[in-house]
PDB file of N, CA and C in Angstrom:
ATOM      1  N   UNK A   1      15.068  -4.975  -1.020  1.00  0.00           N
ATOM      2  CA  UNK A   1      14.073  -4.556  -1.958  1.00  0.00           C
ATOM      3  C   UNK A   1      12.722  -4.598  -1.266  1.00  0.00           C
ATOM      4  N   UNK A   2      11.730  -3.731  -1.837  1.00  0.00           N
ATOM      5  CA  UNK A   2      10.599  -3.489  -1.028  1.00  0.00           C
ATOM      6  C   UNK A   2       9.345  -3.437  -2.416  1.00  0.00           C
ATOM      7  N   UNK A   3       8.728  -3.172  -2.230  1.00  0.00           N
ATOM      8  CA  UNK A   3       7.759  -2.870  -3.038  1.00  0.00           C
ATOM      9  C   UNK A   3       6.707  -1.949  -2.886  1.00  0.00           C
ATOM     10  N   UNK A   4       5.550  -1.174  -3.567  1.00  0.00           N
ATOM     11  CA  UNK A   4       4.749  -0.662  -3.330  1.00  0.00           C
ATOM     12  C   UNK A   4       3.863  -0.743  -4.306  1.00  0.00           C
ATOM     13  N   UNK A   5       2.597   0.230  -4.449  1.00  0.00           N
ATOM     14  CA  UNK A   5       1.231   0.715  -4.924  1.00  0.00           C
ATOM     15  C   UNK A   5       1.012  -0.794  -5.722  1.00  0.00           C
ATOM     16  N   UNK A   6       0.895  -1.111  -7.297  1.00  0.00           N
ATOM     17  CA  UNK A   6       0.479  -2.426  -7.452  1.00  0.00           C
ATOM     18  C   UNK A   6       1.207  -3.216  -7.751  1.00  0.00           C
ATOM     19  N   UNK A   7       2.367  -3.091  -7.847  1.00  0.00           N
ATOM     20  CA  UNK A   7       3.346  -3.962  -7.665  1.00  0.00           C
ATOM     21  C   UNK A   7       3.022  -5.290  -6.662  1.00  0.00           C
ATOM     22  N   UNK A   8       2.688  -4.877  -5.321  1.00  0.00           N
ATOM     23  CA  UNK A   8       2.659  -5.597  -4.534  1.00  0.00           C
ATOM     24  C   UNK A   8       0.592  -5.534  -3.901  1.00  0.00           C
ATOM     25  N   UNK A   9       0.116  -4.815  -4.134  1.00  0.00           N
ATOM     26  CA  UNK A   9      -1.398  -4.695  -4.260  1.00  0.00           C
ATOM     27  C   UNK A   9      -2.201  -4.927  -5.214  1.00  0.00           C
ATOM     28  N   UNK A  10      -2.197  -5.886  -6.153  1.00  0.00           N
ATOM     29  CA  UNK A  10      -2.565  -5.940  -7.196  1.00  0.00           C
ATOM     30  C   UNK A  10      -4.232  -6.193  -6.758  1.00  0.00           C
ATOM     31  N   UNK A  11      -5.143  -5.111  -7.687  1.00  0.00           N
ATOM     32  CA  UNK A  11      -6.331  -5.310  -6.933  1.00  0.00           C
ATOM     33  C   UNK A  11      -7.389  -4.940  -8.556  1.00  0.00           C
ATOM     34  N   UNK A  12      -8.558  -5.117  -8.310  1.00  0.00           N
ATOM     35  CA  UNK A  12      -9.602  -5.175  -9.442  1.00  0.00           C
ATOM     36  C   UNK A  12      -9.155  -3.106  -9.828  1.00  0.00           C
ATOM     37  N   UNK A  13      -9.590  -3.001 -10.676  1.00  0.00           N
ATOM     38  CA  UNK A  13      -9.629  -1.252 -11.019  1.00  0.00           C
ATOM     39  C   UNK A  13     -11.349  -0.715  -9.989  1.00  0.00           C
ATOM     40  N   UNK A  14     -11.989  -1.382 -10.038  1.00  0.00           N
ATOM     41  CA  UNK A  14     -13.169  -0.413  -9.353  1.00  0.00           C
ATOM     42  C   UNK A  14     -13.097   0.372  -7.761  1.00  0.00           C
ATOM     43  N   UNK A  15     -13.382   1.674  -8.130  1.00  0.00           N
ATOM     44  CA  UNK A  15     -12.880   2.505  -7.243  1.00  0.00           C
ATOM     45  C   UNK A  15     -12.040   3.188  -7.287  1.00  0.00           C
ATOM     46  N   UNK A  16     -11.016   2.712  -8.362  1.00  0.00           N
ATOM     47  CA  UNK A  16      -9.800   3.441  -8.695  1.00  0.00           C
ATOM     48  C   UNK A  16      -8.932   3.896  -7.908  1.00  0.00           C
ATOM     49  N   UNK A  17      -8.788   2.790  -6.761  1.00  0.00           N
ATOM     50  CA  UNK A  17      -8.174   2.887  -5.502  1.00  0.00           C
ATOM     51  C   UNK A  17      -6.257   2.504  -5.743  1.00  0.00           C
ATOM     52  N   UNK A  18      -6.075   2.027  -6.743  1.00  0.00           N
ATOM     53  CA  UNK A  18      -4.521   1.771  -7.413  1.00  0.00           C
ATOM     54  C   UNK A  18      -4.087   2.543  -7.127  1.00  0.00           C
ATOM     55  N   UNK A  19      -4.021   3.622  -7.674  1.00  0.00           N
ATOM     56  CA  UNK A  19      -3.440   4.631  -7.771  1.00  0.00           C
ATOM     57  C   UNK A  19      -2.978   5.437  -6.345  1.00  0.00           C
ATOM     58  N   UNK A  20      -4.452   5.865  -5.354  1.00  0.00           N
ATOM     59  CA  UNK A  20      -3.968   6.578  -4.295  1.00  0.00           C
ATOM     60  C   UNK A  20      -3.338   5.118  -3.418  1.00  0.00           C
ATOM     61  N   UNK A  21      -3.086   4.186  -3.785  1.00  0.00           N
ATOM     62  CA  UNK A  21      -2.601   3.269  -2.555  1.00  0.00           C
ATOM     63  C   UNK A  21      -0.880   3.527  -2.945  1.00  0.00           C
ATOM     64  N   UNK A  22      -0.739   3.347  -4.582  1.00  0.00           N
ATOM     65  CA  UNK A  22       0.745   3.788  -4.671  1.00  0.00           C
ATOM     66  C   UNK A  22       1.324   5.167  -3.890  1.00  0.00           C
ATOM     67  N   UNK A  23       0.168   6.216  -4.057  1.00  0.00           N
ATOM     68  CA  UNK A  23       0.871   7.395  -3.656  1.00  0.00           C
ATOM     69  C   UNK A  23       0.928   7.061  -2.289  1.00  0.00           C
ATOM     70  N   UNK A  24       0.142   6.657  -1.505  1.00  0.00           N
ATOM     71  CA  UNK A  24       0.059   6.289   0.228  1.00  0.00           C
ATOM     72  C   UNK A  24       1.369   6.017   0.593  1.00  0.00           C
ATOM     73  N   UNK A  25       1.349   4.722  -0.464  1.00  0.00           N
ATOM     74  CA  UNK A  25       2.825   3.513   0.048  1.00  0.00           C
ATOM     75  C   UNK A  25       4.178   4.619  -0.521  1.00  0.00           C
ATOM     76  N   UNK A  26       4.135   5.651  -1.177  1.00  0.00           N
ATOM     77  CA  UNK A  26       5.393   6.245  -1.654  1.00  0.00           C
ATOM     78  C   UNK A  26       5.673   6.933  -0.353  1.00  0.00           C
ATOM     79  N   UNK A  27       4.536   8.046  -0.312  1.00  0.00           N
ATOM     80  CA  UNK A  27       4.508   8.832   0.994  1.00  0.00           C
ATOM     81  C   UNK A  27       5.273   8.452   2.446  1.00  0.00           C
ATOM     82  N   UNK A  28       4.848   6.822   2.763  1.00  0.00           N
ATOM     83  CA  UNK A  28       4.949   6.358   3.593  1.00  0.00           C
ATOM     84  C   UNK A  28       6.727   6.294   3.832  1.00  0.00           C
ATOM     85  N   UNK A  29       6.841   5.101   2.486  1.00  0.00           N
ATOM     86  CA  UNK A  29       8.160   5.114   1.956  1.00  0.00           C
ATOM     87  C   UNK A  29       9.154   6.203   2.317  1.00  0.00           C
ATOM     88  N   UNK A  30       8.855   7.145   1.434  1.00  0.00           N
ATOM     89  CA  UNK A  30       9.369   8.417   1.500  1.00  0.00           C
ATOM     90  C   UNK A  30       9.937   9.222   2.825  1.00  0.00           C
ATOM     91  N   UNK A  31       8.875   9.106   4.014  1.00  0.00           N
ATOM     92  CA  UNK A  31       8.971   9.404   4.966  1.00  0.00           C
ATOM     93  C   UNK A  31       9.777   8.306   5.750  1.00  0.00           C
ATOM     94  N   UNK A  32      10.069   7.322   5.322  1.00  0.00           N
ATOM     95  CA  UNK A  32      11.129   6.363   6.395  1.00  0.00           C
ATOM     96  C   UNK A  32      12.052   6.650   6.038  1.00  0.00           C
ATOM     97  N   UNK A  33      12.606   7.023   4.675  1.00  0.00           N
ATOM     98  CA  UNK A  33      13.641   7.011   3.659  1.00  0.00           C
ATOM     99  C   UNK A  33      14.073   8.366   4.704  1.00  0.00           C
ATOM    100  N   UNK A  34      13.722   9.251   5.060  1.00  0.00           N
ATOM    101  CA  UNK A  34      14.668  10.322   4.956  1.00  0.00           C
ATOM    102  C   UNK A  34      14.742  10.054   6.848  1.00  0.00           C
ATOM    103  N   UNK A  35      14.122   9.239   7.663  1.00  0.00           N
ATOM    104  CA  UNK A  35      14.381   9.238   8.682  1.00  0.00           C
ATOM    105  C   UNK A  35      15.883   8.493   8.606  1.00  0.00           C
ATOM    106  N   UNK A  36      16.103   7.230   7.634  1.00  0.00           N
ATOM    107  CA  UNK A  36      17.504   7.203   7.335  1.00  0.00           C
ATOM    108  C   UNK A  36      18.317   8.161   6.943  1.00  0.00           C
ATOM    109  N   UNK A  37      17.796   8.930   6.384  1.00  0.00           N
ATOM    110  CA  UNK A  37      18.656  10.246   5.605  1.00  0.00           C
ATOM    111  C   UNK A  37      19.142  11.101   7.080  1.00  0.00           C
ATOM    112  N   UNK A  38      18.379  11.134   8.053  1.00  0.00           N
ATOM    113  CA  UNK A  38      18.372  11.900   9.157  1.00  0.00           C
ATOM    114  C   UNK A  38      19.509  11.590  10.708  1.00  0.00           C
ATOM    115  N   UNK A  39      19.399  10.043  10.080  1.00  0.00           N
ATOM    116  CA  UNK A  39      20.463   9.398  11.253  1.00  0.00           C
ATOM    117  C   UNK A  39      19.526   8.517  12.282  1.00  0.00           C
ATOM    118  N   UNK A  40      17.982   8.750  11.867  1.00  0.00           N
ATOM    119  CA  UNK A  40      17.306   8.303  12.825  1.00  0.00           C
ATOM    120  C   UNK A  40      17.027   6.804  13.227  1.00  0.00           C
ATOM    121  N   UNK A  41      17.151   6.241  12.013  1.00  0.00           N
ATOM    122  CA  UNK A  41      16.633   4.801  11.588  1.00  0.00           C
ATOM    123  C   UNK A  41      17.808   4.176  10.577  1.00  0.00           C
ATOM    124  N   UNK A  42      18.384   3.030  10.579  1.00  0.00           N
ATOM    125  CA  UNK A  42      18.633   2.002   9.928  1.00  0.00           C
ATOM    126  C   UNK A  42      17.694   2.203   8.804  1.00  0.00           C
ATOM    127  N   UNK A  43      18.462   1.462   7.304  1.00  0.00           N
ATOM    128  CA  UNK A  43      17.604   1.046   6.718  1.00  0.00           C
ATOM    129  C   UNK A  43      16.312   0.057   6.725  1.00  0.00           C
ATOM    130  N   UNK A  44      16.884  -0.870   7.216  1.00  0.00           N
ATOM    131  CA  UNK A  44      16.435  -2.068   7.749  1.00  0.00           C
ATOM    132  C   UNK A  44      15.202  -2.081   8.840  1.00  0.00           C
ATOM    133  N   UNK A  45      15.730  -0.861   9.278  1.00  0.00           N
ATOM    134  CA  UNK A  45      14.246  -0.529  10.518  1.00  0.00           C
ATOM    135  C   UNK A  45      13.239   0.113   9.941  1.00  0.00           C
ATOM    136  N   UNK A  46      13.750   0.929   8.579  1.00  0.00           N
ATOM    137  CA  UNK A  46      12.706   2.137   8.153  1.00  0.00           C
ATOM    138  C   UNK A  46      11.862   1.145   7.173  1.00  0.00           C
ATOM    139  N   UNK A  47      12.669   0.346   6.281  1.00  0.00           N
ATOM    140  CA  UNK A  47      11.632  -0.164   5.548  1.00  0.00           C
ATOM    141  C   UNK A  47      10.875  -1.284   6.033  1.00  0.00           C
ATOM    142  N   UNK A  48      11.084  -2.265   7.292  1.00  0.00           N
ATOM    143  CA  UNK A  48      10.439  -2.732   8.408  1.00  0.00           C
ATOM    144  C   UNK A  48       9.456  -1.940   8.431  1.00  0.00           C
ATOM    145  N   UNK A  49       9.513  -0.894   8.912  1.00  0.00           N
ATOM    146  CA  UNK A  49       8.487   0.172   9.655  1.00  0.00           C
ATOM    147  C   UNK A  49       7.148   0.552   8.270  1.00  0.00           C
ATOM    148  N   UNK A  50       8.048   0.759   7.283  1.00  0.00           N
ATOM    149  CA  UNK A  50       6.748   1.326   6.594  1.00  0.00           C
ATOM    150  C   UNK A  50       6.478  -0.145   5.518  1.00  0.00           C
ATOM    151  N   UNK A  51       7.049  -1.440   6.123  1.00  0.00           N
ATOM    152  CA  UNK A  51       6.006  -2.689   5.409  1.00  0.00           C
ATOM    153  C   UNK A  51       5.055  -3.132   6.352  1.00  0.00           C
ATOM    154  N   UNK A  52       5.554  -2.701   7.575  1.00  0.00           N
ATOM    155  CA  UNK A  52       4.269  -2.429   9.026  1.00  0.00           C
ATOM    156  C   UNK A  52       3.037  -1.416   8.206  1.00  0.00           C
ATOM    157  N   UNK A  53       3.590  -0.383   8.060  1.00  0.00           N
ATOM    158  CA  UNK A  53       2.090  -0.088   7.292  1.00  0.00           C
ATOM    159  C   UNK A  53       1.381  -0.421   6.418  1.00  0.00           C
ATOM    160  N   UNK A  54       2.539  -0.559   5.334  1.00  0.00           N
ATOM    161  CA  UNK A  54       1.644  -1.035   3.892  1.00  0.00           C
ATOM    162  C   UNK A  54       0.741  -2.268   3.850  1.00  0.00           C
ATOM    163  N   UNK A  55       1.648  -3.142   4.340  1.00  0.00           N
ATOM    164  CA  UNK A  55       0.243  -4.785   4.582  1.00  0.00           C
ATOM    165  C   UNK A  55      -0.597  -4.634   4.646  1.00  0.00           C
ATOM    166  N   UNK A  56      -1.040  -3.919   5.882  1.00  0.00           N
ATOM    167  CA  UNK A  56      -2.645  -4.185   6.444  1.00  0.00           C
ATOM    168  C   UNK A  56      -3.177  -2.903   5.539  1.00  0.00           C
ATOM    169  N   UNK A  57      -2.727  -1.664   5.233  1.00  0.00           N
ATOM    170  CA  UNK A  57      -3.434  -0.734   4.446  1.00  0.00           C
ATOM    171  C   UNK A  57      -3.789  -1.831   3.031  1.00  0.00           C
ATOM    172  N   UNK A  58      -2.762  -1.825   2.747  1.00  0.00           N
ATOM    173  CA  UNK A  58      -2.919  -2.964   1.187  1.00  0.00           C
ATOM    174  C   UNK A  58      -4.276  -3.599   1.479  1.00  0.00           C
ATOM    175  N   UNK A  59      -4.124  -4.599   2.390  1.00  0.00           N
ATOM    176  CA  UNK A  59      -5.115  -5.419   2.581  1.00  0.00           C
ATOM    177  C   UNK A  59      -6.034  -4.832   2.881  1.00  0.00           C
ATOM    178  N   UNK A  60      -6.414  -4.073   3.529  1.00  0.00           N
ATOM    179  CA  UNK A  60      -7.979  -3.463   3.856  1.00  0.00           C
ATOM    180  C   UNK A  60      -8.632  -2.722   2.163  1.00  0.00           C
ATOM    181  N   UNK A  61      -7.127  -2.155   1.896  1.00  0.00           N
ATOM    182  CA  UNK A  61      -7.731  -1.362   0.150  1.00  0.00           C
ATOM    183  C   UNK A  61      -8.338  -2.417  -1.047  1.00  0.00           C
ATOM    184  N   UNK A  62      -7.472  -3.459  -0.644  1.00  0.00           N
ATOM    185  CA  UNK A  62      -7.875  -4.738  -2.064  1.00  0.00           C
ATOM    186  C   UNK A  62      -9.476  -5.155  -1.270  1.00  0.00           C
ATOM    187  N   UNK A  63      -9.411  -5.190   0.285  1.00  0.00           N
ATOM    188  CA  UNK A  63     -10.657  -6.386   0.051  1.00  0.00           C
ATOM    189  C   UNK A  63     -11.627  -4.949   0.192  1.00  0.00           C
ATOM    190  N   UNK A  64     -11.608  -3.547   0.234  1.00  0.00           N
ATOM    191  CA  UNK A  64     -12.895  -2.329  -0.167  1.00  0.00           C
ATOM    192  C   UNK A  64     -12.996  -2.920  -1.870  1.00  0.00           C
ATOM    193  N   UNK A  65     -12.051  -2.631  -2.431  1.00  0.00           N
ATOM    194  CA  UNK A  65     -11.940  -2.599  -3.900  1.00  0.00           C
ATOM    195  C   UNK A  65     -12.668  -4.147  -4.062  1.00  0.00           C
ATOM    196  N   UNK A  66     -12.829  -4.760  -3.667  1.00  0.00           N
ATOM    197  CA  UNK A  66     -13.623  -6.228  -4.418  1.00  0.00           C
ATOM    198  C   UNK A  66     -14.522  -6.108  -3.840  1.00  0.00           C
ATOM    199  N   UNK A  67     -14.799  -5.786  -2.314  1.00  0.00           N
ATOM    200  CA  UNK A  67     -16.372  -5.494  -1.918  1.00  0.00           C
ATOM    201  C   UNK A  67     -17.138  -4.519  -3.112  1.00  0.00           C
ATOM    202  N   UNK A  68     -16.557  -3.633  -3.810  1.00  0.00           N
ATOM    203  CA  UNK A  68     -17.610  -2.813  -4.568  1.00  0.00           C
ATOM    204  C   UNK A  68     -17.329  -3.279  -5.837  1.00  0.00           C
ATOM    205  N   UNK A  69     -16.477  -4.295  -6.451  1.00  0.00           N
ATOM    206  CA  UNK A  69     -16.496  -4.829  -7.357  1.00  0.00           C
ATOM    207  C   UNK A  69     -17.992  -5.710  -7.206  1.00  0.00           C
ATOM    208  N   UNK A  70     -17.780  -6.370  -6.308  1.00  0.00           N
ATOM    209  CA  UNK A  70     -18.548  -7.192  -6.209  1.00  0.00           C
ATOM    210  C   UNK A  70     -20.205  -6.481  -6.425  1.00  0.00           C
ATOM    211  N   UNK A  71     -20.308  -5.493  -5.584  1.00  0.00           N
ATOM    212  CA  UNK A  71     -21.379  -4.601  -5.556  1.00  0.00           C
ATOM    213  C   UNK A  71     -21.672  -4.014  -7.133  1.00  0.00           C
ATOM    214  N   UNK A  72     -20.819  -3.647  -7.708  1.00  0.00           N
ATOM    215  CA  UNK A  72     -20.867  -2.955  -8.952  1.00  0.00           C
ATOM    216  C   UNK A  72     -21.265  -4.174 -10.290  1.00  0.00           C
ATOM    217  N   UNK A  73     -20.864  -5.225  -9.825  1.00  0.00           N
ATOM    218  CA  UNK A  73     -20.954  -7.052 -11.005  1.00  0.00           C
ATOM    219  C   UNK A  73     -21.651  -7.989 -10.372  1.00  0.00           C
ATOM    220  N   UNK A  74     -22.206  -8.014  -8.991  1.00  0.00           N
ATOM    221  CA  UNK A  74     -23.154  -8.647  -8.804  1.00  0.00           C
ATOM    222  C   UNK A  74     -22.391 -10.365  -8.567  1.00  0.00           C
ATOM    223  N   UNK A  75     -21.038 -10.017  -8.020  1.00  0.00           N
ATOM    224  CA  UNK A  75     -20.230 -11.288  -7.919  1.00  0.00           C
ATOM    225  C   UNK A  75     -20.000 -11.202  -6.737  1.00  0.00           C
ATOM    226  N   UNK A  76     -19.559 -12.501  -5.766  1.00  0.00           N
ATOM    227  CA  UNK A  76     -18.854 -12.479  -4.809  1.00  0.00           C
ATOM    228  C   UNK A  76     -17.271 -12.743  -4.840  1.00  0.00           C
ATOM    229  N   UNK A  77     -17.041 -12.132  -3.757  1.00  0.00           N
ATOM    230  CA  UNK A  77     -15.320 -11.996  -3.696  1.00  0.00           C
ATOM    231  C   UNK A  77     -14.674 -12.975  -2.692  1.00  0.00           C
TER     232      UNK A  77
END
């Protein structure tokens, strides 16, 4: 099992960055999924491969999204 968009990114709404991070992480998803479909990759390697991406995207999207929270409420994050 894997996860994606806020399932596993759970982040403030400002910016309204939720949303394109799910489509990112599907995309991503999507594209390992059929390299299994292809013969190219293991499961195991593909969804490896695209939780290699999602982390650090995740993480860079949550801490934009609280930097302008923060900017937008006058709070620190």
């Amino acid at each position: 099992m894997t996860l994606l968009g806020d399932a596993i990114h759970t982040m403030p709404p400002s910016g309204g960055v939720g949303a394109n991070t799910a489509l990112q992480d599907s995309a991503t998803l999507a594209s390992e999924l059929l390299s299994v479909a292809k013969g190219d990759k293991s499961l195991i390697e593909a969804v490896a491969t695209y939780e290699r991406v999602m982390v650090p995207r995740g993480f860079d999207t949550v801490d934009s999204s609280l930097g302008l929270a923060s900017q937008l409420f006058g709070t620190d994050h």
